[in-house]
Protein backbone atom coordinates (compact mmCIF):
# COMPACT_ATOMS: atom_id res chain seq x y z
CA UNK A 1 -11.87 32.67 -117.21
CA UNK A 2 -13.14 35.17 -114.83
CA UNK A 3 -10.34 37.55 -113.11
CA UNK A 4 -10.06 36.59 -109.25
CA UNK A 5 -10.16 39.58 -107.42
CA UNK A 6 -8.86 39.68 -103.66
CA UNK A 7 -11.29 40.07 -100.74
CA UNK A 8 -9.67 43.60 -99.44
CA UNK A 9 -9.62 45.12 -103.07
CA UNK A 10 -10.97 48.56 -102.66
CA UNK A 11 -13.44 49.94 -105.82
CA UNK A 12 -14.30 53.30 -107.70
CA UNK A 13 -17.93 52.80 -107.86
CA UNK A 14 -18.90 54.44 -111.41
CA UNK A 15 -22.71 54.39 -112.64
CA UNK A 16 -23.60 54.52 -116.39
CA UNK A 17 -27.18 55.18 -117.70
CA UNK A 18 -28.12 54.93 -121.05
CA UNK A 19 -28.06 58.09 -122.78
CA UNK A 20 -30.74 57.74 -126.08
CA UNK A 21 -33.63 55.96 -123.96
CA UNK A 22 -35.92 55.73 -127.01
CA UNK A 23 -36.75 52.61 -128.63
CA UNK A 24 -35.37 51.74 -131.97
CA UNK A 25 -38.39 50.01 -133.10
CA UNK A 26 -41.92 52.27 -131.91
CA UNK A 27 -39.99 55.07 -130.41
CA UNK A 28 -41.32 54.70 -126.96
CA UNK A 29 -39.45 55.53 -123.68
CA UNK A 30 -37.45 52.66 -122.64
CA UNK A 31 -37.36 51.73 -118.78
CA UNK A 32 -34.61 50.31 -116.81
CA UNK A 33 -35.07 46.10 -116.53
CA UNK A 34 -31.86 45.01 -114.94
CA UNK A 35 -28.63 45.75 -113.83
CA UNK A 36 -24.74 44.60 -115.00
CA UNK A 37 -22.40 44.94 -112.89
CA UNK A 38 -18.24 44.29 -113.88
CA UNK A 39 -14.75 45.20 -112.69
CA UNK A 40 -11.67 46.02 -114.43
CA UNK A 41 -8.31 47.61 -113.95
CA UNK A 42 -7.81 51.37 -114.47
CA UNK A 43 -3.96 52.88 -113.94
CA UNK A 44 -6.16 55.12 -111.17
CA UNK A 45 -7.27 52.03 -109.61
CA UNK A 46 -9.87 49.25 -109.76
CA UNK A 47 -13.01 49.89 -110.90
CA UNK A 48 -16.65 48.21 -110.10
CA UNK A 49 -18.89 49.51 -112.75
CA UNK A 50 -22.99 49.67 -112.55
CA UNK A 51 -24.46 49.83 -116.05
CA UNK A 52 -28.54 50.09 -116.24
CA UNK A 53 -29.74 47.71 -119.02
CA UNK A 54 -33.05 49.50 -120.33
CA UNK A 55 -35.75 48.00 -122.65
CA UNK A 56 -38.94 48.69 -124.54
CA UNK A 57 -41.89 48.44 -121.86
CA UNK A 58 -44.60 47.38 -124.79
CA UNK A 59 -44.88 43.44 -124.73
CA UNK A 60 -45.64 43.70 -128.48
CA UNK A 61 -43.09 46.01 -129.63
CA UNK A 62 -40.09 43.97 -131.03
CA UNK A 63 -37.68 45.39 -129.17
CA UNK A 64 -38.96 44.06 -126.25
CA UNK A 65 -37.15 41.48 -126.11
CA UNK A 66 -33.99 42.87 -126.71
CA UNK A 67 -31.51 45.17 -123.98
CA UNK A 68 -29.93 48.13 -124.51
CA UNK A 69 -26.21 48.65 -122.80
CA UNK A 70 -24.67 52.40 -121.79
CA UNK A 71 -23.22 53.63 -125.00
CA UNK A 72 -20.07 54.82 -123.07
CA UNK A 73 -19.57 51.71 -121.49
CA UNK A 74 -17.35 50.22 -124.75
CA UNK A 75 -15.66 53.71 -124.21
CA UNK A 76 -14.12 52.36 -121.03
CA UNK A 77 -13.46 48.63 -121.63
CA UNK A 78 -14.89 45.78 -123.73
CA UNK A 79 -16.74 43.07 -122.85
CA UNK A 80 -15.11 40.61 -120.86
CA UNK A 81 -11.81 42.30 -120.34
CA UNK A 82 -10.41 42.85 -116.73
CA UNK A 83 -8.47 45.89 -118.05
CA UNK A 84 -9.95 49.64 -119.23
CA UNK A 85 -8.46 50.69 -122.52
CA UNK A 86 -6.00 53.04 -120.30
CA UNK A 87 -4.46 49.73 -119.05
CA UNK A 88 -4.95 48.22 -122.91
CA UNK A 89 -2.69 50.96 -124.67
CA UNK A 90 -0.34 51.04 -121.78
CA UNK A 91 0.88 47.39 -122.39
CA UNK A 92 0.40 47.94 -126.19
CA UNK A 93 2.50 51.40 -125.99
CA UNK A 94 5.48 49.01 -123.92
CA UNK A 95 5.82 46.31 -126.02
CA UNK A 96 5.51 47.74 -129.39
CA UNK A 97 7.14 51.33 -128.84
CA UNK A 98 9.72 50.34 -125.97
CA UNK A 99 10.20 46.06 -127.28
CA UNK A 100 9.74 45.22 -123.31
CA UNK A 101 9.26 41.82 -122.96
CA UNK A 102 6.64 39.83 -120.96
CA UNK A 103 7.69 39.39 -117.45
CA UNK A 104 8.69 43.24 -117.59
CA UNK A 105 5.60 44.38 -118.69
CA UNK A 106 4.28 42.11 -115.82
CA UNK A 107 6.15 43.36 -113.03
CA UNK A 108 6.14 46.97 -114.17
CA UNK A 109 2.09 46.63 -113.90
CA UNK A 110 2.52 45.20 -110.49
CA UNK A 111 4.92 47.88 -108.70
CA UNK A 112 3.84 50.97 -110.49
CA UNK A 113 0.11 50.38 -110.45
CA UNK A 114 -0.85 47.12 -108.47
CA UNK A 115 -2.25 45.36 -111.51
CA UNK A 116 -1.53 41.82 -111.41
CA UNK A 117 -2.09 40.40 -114.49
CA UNK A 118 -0.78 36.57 -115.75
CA UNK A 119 1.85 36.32 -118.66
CA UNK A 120 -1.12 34.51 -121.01
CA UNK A 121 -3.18 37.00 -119.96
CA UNK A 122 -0.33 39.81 -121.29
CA UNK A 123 0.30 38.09 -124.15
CA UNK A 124 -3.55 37.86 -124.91
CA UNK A 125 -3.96 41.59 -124.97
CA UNK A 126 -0.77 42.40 -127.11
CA UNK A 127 -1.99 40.40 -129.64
CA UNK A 128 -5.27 41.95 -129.09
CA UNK A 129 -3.58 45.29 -129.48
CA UNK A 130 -1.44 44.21 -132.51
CA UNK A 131 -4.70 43.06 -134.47
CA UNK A 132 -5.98 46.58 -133.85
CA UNK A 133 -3.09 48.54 -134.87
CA UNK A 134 -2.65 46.23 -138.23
CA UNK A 135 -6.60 47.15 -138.85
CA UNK A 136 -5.42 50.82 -138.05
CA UNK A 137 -2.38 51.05 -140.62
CA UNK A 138 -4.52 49.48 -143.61
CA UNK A 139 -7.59 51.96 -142.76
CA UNK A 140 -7.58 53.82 -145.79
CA UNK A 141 -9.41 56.85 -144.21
CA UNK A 142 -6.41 56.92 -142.07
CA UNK A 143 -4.37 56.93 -144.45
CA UNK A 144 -5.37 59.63 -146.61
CA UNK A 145 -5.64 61.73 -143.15
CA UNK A 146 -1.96 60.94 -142.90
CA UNK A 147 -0.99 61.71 -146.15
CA UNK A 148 -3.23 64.69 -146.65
CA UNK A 149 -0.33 67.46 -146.13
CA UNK A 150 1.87 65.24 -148.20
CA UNK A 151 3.07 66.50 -152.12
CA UNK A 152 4.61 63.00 -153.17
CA UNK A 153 5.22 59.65 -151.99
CA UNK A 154 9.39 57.79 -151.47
CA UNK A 155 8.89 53.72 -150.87
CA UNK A 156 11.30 51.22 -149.74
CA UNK A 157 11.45 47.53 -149.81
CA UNK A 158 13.27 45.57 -148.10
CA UNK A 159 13.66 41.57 -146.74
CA UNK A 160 14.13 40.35 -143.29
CA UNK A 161 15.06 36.76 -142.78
CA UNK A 162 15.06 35.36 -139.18
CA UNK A 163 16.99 32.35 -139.81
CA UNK A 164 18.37 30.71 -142.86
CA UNK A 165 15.81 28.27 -144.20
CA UNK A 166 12.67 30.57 -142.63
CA UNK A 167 10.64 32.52 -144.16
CA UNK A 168 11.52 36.20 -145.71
CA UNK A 169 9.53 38.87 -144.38
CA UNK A 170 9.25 41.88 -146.85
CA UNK A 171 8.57 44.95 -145.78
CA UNK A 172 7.42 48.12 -148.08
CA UNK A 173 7.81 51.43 -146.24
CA UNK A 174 6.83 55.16 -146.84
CA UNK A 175 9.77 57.67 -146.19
CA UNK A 176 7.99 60.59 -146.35
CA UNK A 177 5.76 60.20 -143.64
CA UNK A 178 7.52 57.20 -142.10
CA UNK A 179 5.19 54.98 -142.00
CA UNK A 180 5.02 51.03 -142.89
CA UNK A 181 2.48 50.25 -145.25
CA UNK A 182 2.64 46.34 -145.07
CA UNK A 183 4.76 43.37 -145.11
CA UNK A 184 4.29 40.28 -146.01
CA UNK A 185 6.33 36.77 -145.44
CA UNK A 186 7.24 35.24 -148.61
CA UNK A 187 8.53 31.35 -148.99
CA UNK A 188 10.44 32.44 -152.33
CA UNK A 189 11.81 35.88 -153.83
CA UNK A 190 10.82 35.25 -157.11
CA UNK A 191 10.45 37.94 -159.58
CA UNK A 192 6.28 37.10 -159.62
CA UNK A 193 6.63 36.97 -155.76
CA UNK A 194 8.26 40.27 -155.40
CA UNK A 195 6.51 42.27 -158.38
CA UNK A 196 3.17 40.93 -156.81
CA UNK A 197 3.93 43.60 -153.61
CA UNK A 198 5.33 46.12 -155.67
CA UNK A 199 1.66 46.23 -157.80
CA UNK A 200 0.18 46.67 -154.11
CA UNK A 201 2.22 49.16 -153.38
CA UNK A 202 1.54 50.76 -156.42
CA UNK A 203 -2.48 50.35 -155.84
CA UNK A 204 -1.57 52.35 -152.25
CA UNK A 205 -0.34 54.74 -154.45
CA UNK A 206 -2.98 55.02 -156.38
CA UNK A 207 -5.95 55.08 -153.49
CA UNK A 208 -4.42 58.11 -151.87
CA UNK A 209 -4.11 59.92 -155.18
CA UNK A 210 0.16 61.05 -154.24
CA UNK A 211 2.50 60.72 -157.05
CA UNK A 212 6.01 58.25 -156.16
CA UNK A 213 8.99 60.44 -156.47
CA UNK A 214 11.46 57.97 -155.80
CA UNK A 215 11.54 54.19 -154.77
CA UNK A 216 14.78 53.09 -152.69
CA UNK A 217 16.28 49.18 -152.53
CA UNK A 218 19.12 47.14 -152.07
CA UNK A 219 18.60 46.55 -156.16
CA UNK A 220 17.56 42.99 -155.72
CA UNK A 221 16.95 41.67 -159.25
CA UNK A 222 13.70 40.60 -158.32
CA UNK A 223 13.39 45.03 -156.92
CA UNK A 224 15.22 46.01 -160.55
CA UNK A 225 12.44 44.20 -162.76
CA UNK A 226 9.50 44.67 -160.45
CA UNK A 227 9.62 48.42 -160.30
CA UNK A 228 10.66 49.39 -163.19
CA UNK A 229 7.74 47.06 -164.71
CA UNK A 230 4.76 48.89 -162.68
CA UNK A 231 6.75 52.61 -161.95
CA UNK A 232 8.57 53.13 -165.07
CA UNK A 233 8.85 56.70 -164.89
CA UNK A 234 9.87 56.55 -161.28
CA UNK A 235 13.94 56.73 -160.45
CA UNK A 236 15.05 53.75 -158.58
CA UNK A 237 18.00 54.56 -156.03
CA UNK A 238 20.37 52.15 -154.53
CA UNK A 239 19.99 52.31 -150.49
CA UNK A 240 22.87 53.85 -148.89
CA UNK A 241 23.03 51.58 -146.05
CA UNK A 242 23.33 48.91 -148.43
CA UNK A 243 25.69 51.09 -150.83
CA UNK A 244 27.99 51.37 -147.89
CA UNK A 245 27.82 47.95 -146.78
CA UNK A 246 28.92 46.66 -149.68
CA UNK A 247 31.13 48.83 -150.61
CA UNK A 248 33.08 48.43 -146.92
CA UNK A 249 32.94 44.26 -147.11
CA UNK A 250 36.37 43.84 -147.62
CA UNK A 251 36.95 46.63 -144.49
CA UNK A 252 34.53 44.41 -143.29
CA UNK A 253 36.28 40.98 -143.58
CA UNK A 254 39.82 42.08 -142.50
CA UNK A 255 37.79 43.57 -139.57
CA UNK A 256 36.48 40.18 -138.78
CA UNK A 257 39.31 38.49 -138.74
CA UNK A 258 41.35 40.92 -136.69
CA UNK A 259 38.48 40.36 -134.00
CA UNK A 260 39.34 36.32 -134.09
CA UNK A 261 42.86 37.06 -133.40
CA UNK A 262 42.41 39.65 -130.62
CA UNK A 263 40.28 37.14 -128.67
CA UNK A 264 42.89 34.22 -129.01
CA UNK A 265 45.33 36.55 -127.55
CA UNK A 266 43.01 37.63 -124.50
CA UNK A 267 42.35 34.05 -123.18
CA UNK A 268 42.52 33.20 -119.71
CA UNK A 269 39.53 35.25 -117.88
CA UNK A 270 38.01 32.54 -116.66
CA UNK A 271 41.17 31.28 -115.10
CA UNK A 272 41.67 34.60 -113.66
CA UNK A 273 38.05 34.74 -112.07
CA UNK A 274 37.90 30.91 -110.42
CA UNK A 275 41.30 31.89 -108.56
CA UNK A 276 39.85 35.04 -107.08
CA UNK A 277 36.56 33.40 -106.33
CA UNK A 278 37.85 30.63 -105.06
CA UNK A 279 40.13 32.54 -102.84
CA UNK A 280 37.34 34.83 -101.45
CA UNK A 281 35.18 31.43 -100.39
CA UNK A 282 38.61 30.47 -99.08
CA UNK A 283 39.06 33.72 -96.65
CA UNK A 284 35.15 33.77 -95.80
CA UNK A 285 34.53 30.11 -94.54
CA UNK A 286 38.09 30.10 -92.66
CA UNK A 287 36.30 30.35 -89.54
CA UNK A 288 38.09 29.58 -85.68
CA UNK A 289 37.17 26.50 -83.65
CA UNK A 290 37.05 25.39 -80.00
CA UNK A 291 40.42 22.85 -79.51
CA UNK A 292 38.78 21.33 -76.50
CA UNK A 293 35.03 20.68 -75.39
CA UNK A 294 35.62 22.34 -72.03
CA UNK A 295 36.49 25.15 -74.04
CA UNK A 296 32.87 25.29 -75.58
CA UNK A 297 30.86 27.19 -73.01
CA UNK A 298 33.72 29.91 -73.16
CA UNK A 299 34.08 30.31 -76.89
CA UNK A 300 29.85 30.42 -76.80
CA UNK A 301 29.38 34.30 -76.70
CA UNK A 302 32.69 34.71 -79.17
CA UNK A 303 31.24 32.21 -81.57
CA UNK A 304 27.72 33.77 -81.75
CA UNK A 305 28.98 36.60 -83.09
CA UNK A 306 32.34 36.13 -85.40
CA UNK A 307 34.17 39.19 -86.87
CA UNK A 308 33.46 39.63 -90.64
CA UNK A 309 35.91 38.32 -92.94
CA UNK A 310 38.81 40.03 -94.46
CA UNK A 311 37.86 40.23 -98.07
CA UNK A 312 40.59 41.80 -100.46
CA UNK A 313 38.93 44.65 -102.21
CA UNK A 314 41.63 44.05 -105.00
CA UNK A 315 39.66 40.69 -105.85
CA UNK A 316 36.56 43.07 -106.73
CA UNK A 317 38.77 45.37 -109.06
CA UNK A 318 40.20 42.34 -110.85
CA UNK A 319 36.75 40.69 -110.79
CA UNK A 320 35.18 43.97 -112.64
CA UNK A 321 38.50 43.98 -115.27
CA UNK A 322 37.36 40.72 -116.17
CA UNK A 323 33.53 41.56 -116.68
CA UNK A 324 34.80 44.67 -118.73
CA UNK A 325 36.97 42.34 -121.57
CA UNK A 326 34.22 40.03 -121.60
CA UNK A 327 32.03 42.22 -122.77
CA UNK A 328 34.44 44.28 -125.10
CA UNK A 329 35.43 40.58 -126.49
CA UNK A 330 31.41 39.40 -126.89
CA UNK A 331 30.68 43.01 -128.48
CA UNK A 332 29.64 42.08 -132.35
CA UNK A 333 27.84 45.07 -132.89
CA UNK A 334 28.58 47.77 -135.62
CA UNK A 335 28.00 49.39 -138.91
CA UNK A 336 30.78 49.98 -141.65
CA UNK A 337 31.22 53.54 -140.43
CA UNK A 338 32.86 52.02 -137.06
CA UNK A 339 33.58 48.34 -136.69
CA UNK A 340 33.39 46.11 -134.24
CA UNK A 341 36.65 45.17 -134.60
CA UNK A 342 38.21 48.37 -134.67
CA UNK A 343 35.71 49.54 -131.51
CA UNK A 344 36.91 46.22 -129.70
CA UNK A 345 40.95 47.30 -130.45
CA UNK A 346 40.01 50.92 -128.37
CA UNK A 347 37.99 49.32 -125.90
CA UNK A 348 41.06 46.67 -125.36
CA UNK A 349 44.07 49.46 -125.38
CA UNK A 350 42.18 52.08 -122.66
CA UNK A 351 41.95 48.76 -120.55
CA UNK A 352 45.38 48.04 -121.08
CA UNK A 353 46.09 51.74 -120.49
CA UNK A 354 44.04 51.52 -117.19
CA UNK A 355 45.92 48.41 -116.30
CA UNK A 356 49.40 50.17 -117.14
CA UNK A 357 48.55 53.11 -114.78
CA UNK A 358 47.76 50.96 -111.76
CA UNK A 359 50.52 49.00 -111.97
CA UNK A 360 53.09 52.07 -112.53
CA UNK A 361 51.11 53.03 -109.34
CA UNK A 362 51.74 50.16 -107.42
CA UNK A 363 55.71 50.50 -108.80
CA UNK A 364 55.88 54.11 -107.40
CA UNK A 365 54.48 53.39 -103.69
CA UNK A 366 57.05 50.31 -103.34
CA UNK A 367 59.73 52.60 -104.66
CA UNK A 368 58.57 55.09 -102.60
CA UNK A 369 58.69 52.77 -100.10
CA UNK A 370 62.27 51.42 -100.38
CA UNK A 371 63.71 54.64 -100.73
CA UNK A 372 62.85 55.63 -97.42
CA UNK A 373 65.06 52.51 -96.50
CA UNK A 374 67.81 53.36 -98.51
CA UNK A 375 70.53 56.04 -98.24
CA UNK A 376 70.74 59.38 -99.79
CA UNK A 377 74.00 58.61 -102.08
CA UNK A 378 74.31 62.54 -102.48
CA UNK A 379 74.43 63.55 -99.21
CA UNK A 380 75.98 60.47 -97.24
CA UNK A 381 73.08 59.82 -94.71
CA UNK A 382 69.95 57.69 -94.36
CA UNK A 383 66.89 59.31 -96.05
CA UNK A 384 64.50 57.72 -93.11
């Protein structure tokens, strides 16, 4: 579908010639037969590009019948696309470097540079740009590029399961130069399964001409028998993320069911937050009113313009406590190094702290307060 470009949309005008003007086919100096003309988005602006379309001028020379684009032209977009390849790597660089999702990418295009572009049409290009960068990572001229200061090679395999009953996505990466070689999402983890990526892996290995030093796993028997079937020289090391994880699961455990009984003993937020909204809609729609209708034309000018209403900025401070638990309570996140659990405990004792010290606060001004009501026992006279 073509883009649909406003009326007032101002244009860089850019011109493109083609630069080898001979003919493929008899070598004679092609001449300009028509004209192309396309827009697309730059981040600089909108663009309206003129390319020349030149041909052979010999009626019997085959390549008469055939055009010949500007070879710079692919340089600033491809065919069909309403973006240049500024725009292109832009949204590419924000969803698969920064994980932004759709409508951000969207209305980041639309305030910073005025590109408004729909979410199909988003999603179109980062898949696009994914199919490109997956062509990239398997280019084995890249590769050996990458790998060409490198002495030897550390690989890791590992398996990602969305959901339980999905598919496991295995994932072989190089350490060294931190790079993912490929994954690939398996129905089973069979031994066959598994030892079938470790022989790729091994055929990587052998393409770039790099010795493996070292392969790293969560020693998976199907990762125990596979590598040590195709790299049987090669030491196989236990991942210390996984080493520690397993080695903290009963830390772990206890940890989880502390959190379960910290959050039956902080209940009533919601409680807590309905009273002190329903109390502000309480104070705001309390609003005077005219006790007789002759009183109407002389309430008029009040009415139009009724004081604000007192709101009690203690309802916002109690309002904010109760954000601040929620989110210490809903806070699952955590390695074995610091739990949640034992992260949620701090979080909950500096808000209790905070709470103490505003209420021992409060405590001091009333005492202050009485005090000044109160005689001075030592001396025999009122202190006000």
């Amino acid at each position: 579908m073509p883009y649909d470009w406003p009326e007032d949309t101002d244009f860089a005008y850019w011109e493109l010639d083609v630069t080898d003007r001979k003919c493929p086919v008899c070598g004679r100096m092609m001449h300009v037969c028509d004209h192309r003309y396309r827009r697309f988005h730059t981040l600089q602006g909108p663009v309206e590009l003129l390319c020349r379309l030149d041909r052979c001028p010999d009626p019997h020379c085959p390549g008469h019948t055939q055009t010949k684009s500007p070879e710079t032209e692919v340089t600033l977009a491809l065919p069909k696309w309403a973006i240049g390849w500024d725009v292109f790597c832009w949204i590419g660089h924000r969803r698969c470097s920064r994980h932004l999702a759709i409508p951000l990418i969207r209305s980041e295009l639309l305030d910073d540079y005025a590109i408004k572009l729909s979410d199909n049409a988003i999603d179109t290009y980062i898949r696009r740009y994914q199919v490109m960068l997956a062509a990239r990572q398997h280019d084995p001229e890249s590769l050996r590029r990458h790998y060409a200061a490198t002495a030897e090679l550390i690989l890791c395999i590992d398996g990602l399961q969305p959901e339980k009953g999905h598919e496991t996505l295995y994932v072989v990466r190089e350490l060294t130069g931190k790079r993912v070689w490929f994954a690939e999402p398996l129905l089973s983890a069979t031994a066959d399964e598994v030892r079938r990526l470790i022989i790729k892996a091994r055929e990587w290995a052998e393409a770039l001409g790099k010795p493996v030093a070292l392969w790293l796993s969560d020693k998976q028997d199907a990762f125990v028998t596979g590598i040590a079937a195709e790299f049987p020289d090669v030491p196989h090391r236990y991942c210390d993320n996984h080493f520690l994880r397993d080695v903290a699961r009963p830390v772990l455990e206890a940890d989880s069911h502390a959190k379960v009984r910290m959050r039956r003993k902080v209940r009533g937020l919601r409680t807590i937050e309905q009273a002190v909204l329903a109390r502000r809609t309480a104070e705001t729609s309390d609003a005077p009113t005219p006790e007789a209708p002759e009183a109407t034309t002389r309430t008029t000018a009040a009415m139009a313009d009724p004081p604000p209403a007192v709101v009690d900025p203690a309802d916002g401070i109690v309002l904010d406590y109760c954000a601040a638990v929620r989110g210490i309570l809903n806070d699952d996140q955590g390695g074995p190094l610091h739990p949640p659990g034992v992260r949620m405990a701090e979080a909950l004792t500096e808000v209790h702290a905070s709470l103490r010290r505003n209420l021992d606060e409060k405590k001091g001004d009333s005492r202050r307060s009485n005090s000044a009501a109160w005689p001075d026992a030592s001396r025999g006279a009122w202190t006000k």
